[in-house]
N, C-alpha and C. Protein backbone atom coordinates (compact mmCIF):
# COMPACT_ATOMS: atom_id res chain seq x y z
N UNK A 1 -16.64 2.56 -21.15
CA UNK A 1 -16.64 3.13 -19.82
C UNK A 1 -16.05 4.54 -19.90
N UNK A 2 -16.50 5.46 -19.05
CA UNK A 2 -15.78 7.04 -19.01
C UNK A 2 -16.17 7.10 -17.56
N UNK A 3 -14.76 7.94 -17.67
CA UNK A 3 -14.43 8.79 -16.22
C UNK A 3 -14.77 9.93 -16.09
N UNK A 4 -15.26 10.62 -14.87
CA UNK A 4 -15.56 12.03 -14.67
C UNK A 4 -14.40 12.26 -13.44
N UNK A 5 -13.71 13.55 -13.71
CA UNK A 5 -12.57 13.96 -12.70
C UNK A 5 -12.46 15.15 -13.27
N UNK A 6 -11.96 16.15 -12.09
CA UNK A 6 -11.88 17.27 -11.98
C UNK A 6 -10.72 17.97 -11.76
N UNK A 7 -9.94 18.47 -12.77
CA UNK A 7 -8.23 18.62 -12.78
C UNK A 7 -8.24 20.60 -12.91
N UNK A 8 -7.81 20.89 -11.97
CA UNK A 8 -7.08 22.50 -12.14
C UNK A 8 -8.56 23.29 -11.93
N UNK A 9 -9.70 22.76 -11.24
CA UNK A 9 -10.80 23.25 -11.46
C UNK A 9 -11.88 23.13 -12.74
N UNK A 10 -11.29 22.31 -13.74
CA UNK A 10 -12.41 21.96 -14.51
C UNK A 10 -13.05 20.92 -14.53
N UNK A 11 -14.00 20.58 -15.42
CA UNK A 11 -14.19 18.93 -15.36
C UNK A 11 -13.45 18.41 -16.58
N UNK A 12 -13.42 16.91 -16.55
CA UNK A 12 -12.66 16.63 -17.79
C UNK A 12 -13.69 15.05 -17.86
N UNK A 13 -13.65 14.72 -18.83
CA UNK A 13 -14.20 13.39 -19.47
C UNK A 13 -13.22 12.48 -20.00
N UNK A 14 -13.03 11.57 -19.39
CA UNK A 14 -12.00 10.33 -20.22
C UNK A 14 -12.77 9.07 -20.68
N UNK A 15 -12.69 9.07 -21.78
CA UNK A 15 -13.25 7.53 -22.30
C UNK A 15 -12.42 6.32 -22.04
N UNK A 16 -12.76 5.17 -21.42
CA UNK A 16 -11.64 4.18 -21.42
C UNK A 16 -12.43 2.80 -21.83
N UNK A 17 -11.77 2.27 -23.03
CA UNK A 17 -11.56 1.56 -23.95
C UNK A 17 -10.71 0.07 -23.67
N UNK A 18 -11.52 -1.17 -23.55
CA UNK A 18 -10.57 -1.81 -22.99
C UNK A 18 -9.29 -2.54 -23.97
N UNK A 19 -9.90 -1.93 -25.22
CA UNK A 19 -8.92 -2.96 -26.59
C UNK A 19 -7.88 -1.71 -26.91
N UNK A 20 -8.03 -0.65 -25.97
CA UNK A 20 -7.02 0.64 -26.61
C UNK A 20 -5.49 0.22 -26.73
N UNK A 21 -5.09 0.06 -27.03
CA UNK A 21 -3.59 0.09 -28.00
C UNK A 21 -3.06 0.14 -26.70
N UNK A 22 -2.91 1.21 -26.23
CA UNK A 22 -1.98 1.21 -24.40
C UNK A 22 -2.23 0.46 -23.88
N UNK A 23 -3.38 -0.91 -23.13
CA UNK A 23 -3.67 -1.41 -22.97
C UNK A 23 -3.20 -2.73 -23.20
N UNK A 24 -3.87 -3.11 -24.27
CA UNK A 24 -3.73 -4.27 -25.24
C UNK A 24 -2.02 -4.67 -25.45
N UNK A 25 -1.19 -3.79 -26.04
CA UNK A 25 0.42 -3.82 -26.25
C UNK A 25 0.90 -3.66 -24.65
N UNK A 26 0.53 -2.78 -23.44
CA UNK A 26 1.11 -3.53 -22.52
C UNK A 26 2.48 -4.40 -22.01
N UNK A 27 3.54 -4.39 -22.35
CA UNK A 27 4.36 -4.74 -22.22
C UNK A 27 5.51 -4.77 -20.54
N UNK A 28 4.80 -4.10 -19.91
CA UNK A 28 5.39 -4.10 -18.55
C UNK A 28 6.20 -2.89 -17.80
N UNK A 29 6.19 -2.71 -16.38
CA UNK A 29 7.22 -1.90 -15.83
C UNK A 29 8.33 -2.54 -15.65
N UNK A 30 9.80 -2.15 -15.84
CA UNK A 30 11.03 -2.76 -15.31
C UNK A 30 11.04 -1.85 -13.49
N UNK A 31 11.68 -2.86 -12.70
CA UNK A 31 12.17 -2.01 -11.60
C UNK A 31 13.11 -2.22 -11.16
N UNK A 32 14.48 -1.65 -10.34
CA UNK A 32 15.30 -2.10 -9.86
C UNK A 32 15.19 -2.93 -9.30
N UNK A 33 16.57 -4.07 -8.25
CA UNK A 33 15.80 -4.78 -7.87
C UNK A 33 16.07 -3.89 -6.46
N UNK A 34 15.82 -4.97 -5.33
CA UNK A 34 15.26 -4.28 -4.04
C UNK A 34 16.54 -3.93 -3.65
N UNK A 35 16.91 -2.92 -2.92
CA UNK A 35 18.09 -2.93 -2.29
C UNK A 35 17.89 -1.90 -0.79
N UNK A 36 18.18 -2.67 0.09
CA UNK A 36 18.00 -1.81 1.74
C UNK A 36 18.45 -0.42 1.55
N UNK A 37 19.83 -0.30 1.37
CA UNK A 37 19.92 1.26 1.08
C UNK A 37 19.07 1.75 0.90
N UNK A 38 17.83 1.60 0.03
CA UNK A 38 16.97 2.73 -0.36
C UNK A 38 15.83 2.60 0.57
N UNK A 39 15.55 1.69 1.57
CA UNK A 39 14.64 1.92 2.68
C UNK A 39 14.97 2.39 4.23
N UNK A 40 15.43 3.66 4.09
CA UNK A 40 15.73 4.70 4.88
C UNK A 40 14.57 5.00 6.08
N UNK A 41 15.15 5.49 7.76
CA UNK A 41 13.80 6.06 8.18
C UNK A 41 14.60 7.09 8.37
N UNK A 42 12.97 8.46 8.55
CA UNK A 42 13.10 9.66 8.52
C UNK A 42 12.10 9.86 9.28
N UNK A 43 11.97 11.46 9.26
CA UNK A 43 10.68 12.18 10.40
C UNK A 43 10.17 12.89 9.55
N UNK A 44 8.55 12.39 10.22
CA UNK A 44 7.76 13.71 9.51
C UNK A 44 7.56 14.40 10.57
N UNK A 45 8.00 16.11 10.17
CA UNK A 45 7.09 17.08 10.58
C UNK A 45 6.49 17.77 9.91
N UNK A 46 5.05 17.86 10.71
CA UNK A 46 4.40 18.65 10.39
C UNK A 46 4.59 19.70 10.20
N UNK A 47 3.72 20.60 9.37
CA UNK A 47 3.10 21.94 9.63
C UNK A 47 2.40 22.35 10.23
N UNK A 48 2.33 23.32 11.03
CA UNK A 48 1.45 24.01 12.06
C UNK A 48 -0.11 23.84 11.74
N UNK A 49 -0.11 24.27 10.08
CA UNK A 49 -1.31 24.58 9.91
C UNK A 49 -1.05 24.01 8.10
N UNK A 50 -1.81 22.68 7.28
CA UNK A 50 -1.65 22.16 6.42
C UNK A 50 -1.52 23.58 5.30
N UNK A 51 -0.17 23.48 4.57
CA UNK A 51 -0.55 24.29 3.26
C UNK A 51 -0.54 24.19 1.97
N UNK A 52 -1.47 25.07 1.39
CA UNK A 52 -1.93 24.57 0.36
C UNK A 52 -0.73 24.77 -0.79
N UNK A 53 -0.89 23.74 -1.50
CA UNK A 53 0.87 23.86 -2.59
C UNK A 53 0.46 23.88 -3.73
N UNK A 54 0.34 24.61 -5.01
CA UNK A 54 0.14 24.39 -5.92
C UNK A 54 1.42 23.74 -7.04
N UNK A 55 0.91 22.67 -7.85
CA UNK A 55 2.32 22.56 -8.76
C UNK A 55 1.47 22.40 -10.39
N UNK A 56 2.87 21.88 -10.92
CA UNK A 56 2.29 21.83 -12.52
C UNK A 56 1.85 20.58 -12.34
N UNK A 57 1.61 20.31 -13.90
CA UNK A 57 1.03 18.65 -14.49
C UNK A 57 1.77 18.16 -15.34
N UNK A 58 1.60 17.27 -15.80
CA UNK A 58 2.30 16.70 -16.96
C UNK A 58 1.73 17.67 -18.11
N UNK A 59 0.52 17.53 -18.12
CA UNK A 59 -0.39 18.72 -19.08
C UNK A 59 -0.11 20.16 -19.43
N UNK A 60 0.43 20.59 -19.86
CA UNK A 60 0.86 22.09 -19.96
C UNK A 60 -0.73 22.88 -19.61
N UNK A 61 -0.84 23.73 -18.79
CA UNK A 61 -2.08 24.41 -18.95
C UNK A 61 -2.83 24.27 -17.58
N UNK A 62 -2.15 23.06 -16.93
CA UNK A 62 -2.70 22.96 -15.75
C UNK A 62 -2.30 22.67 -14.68
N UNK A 63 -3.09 23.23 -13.46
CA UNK A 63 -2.42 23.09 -12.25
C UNK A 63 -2.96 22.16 -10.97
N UNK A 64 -2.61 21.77 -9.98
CA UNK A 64 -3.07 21.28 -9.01
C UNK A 64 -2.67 21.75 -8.23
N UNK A 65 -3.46 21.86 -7.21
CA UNK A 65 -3.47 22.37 -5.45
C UNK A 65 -3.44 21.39 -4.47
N UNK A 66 -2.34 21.03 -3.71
CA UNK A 66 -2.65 19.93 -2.84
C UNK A 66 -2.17 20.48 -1.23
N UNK A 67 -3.01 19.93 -0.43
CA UNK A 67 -2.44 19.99 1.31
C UNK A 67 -1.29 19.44 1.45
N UNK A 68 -0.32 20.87 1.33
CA UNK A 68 0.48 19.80 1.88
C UNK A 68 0.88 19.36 3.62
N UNK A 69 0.96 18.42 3.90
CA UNK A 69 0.92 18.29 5.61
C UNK A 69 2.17 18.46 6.41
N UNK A 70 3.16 18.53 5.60
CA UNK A 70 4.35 18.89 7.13
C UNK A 70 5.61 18.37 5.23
N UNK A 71 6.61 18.21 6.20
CA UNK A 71 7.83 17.66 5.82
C UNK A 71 8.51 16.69 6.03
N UNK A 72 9.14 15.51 5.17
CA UNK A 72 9.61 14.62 5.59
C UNK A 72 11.51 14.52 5.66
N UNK A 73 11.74 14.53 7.03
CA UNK A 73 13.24 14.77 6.66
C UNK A 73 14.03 13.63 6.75
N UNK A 74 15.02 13.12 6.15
CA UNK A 74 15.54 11.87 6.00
C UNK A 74 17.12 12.31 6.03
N UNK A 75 18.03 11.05 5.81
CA UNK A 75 19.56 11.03 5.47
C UNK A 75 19.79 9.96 4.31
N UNK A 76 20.47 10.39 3.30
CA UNK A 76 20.54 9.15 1.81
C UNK A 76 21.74 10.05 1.31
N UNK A 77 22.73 8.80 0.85
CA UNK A 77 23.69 9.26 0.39
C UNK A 77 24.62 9.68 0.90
N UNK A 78 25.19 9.81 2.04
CA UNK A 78 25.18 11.08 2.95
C UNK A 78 25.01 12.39 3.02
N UNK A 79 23.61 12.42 2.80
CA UNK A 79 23.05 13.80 2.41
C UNK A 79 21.68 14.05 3.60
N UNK A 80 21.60 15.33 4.52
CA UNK A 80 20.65 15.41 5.03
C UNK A 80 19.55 15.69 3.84
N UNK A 81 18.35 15.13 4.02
CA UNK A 81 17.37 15.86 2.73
C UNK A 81 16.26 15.77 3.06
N UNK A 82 15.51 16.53 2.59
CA UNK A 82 14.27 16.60 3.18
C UNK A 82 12.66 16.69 1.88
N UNK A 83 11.57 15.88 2.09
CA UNK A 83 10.95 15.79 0.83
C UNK A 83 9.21 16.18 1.48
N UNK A 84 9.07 17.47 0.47
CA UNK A 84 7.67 18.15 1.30
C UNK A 84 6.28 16.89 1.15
N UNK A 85 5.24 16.40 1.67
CA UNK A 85 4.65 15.86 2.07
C UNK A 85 3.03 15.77 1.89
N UNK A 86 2.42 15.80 1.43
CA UNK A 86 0.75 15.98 0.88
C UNK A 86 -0.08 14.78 1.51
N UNK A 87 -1.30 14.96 2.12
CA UNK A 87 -2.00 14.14 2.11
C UNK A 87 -2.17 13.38 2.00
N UNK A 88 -2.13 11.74 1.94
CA UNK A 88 -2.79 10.90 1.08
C UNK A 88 -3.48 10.26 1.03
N UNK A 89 -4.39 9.47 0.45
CA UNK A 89 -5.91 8.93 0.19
C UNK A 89 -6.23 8.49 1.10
N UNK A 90 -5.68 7.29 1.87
CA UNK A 90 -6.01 6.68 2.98
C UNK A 90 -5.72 8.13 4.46
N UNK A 91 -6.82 7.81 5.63
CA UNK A 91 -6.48 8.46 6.62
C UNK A 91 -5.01 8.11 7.15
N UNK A 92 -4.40 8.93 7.19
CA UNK A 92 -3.53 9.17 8.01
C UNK A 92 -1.94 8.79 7.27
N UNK A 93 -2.36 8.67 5.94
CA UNK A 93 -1.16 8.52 5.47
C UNK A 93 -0.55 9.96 4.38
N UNK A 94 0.57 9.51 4.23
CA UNK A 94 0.64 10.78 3.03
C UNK A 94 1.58 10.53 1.50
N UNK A 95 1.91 11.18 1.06
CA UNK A 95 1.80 10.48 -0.42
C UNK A 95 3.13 11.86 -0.72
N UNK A 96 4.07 11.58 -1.27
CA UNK A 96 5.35 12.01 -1.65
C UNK A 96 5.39 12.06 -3.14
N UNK A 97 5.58 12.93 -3.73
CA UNK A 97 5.87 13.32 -5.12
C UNK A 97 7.46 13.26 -5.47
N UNK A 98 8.33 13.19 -6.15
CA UNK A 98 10.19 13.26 -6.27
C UNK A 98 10.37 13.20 -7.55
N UNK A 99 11.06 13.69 -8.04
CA UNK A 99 12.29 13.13 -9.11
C UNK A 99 13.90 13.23 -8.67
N UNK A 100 14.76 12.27 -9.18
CA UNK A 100 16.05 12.55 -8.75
C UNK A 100 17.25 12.52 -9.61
N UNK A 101 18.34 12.20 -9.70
CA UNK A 101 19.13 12.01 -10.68
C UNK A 101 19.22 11.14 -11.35
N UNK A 102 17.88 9.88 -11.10
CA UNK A 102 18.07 8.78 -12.02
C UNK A 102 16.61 9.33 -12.92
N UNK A 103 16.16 10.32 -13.00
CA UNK A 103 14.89 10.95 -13.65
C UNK A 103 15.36 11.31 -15.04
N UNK A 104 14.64 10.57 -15.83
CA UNK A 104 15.00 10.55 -17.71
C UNK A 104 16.43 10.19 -17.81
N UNK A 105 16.88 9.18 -17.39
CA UNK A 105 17.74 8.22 -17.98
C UNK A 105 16.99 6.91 -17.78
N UNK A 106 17.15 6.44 -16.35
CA UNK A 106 16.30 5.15 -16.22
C UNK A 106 15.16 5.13 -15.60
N UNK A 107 14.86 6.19 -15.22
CA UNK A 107 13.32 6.81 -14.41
C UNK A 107 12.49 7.80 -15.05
N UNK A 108 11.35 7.38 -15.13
CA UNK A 108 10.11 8.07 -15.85
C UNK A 108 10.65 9.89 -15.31
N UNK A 109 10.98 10.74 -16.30
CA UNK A 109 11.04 11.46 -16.31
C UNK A 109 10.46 12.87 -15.01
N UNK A 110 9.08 12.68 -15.41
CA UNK A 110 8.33 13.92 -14.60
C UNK A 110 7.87 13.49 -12.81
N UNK A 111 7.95 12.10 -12.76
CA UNK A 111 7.96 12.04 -11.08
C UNK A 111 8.06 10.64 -10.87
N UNK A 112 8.21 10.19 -9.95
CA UNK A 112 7.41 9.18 -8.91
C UNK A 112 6.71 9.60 -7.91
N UNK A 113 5.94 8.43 -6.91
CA UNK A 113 5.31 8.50 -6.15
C UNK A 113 5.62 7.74 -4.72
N UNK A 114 4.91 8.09 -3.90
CA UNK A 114 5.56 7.18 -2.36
C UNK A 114 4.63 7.27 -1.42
N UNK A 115 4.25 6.03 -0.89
CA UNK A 115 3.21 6.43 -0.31
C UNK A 115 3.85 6.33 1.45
N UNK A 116 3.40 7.14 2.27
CA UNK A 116 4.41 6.75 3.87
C UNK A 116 3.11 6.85 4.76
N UNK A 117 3.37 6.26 5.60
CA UNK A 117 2.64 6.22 7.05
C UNK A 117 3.03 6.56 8.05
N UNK A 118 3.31 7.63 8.60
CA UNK A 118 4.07 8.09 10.00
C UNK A 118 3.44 7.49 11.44
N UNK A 119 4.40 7.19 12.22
CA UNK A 119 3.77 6.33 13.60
C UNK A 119 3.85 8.01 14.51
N UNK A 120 2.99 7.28 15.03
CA UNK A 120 2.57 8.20 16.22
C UNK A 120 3.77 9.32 16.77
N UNK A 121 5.19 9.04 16.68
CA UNK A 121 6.46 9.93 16.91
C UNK A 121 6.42 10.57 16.18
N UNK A 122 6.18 10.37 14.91
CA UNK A 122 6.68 10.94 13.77
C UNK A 122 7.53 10.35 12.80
N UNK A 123 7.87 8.89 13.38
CA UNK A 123 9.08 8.25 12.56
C UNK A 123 8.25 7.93 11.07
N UNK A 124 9.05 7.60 10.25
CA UNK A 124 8.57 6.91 8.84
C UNK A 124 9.81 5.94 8.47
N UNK A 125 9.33 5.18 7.49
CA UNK A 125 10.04 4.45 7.22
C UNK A 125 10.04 4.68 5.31
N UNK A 126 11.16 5.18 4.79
CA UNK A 126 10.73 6.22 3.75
C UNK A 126 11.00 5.08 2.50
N UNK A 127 10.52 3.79 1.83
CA UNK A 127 11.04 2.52 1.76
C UNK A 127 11.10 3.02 0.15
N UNK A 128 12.00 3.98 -0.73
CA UNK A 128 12.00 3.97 -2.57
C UNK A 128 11.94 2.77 -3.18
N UNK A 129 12.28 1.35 -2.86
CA UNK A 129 11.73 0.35 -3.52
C UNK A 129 10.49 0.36 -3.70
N UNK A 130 9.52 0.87 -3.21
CA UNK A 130 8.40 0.87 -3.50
C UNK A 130 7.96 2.49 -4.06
N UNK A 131 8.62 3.07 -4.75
CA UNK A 131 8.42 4.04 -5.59
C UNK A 131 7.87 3.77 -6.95
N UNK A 132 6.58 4.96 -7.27
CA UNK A 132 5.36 3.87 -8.34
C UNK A 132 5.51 4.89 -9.42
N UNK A 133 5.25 4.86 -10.59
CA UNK A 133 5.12 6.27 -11.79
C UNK A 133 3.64 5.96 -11.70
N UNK A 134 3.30 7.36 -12.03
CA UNK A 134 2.09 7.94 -11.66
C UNK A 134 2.04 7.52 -13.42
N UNK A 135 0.28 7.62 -13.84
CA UNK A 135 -0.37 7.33 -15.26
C UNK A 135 0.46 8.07 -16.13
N UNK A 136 0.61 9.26 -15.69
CA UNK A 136 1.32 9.99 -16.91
C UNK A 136 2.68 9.23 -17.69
N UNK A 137 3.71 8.30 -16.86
CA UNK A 137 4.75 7.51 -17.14
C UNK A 137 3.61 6.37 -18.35
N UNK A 138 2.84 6.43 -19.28
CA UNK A 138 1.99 5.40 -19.32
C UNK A 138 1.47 6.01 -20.70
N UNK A 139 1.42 7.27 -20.94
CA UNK A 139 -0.18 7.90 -21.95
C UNK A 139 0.65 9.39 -21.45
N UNK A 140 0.24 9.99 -22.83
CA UNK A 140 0.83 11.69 -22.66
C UNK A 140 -0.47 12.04 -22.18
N UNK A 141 -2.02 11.06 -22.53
CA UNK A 141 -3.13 12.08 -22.19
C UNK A 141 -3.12 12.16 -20.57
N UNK A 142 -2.67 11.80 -19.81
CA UNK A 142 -2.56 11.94 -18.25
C UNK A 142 -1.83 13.15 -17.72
N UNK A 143 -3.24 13.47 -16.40
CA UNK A 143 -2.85 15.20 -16.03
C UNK A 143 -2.13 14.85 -14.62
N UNK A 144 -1.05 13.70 -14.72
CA UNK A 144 -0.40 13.71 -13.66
C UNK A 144 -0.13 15.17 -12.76
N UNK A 145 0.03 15.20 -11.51
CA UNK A 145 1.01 16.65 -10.88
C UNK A 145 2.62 16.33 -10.45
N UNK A 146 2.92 17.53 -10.77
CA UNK A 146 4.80 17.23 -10.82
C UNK A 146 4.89 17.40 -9.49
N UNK A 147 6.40 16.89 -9.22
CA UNK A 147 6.95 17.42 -7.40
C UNK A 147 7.07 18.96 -7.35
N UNK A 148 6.65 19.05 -6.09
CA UNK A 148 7.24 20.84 -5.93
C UNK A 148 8.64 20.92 -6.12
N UNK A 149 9.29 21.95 -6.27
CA UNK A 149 10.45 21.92 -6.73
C UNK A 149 11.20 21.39 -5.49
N UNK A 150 11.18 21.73 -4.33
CA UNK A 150 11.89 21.24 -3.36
C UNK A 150 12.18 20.19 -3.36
N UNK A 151 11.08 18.92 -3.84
CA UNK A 151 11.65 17.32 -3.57
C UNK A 151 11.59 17.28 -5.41
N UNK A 152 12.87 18.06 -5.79
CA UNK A 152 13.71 17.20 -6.76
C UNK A 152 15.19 17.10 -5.63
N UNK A 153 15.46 15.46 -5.69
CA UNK A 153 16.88 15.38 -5.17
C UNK A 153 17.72 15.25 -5.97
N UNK A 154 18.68 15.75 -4.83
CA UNK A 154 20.30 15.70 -5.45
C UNK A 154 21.16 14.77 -5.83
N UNK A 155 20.45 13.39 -5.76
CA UNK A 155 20.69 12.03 -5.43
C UNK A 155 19.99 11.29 -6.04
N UNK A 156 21.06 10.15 -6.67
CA UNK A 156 20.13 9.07 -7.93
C UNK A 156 19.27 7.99 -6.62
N UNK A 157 18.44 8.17 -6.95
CA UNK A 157 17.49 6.99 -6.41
C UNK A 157 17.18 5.35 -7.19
N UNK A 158 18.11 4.49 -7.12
CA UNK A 158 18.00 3.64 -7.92
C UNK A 158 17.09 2.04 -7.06
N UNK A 159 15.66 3.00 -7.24
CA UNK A 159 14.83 1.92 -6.30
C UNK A 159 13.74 2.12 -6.87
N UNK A 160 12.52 1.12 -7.18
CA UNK A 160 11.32 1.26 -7.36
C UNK A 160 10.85 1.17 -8.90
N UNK A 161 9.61 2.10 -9.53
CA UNK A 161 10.02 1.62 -10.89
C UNK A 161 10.57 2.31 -12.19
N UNK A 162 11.00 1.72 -13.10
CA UNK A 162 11.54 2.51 -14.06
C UNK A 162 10.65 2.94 -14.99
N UNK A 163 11.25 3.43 -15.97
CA UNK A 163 10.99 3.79 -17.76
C UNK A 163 10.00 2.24 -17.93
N UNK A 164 8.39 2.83 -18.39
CA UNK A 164 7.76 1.27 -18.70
C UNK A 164 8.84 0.95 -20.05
N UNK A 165 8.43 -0.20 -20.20
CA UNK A 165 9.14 -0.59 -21.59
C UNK A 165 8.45 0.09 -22.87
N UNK A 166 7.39 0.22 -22.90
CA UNK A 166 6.89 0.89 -24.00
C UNK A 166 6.93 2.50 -24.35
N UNK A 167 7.86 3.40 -23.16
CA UNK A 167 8.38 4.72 -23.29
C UNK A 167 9.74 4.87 -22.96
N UNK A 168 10.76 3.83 -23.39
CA UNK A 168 11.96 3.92 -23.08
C UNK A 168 13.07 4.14 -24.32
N UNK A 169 11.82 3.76 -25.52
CA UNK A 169 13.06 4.48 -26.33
C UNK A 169 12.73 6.49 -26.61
N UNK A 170 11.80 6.88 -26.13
CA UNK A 170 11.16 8.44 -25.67
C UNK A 170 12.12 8.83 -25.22
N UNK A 171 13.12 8.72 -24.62
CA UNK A 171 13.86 9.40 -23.57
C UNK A 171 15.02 9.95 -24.01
């Protein structure tokens, strides 16, 4: 099977192999376990007018451009903080990029992910137990995109998932 996808403006070709070694060895994600603390609500606001954000990749060489749609502002830690906001797949939701102070000790290094749904106010419910590592936590060949610099926090996030087991002695 191969993939066709289009990263930084080019095309790229991925072959996928179902006996490939990453695959096959498989060994699992660890995750914290659940803890309320880390399911916080916050507000999204918008932006006037969606803008466009470019960041890096895991890939040296390349970039991505994403909408971003407003800002999400929250309280953790006792820290006001606030984490910029992009699009995401489904209508009407949007999709959060982060790293924090638990990033390359017990957290995949270059990001997590979050997916939020804002209600009609604006409220969210900003839940890091359910914080996912994007492919790149998985295979160096993945052109994951990093957080904008703004949503690196100041604050260990000890929710969601970790270092897979098969890149934890990498770190």
């Amino acid at each position: 099977m191969i993939e066709l996808a289009k990263r930084g403006g080019e095309y790229i070709v991925r072959p996928r192999h179902p006996e490939n070694a990453l695959l096959r060895d498989y060994q699992g994600t660890p995750a914290f376990s659940p803890d309320a603390a880390y399911a916080v609500r916050g507000t999204f606001v918008p932006f006037e007018v969606p803008r466009p954000t470019t960041v890096g990749a895991a890939v040296e060489g390349i970039q991505h451009v994403y909408e971003a749609a407003g800002e999400i502002r929250f309280k953790l830690a006792g820290q006001e903080l606030s984490l910029t906001a992009f699009n995401g797949h489904a209508p009407g939701s949007l999709l959060v990029l982060f790293t924090d102070q638990t990033s390359g000790k017990t957290t995949y290094p270059a990001n997590r992910s979050l997916s939020v749904v804002p209600a009609a106010d604006g409220s969210v419910l900003l839940d890091f137990n359910r914080a996912v590592n994007l492919p790149c936590a998985y295979t160096d060949l993945a052109t994951c995109p990093l957080p904008p610099a703004e949503n690196r926090l100041p604050v260990a996030i000890e929710a969601g998932e970790k270092i897979p087991y098969e890149r934890q002695d990498q770190q």
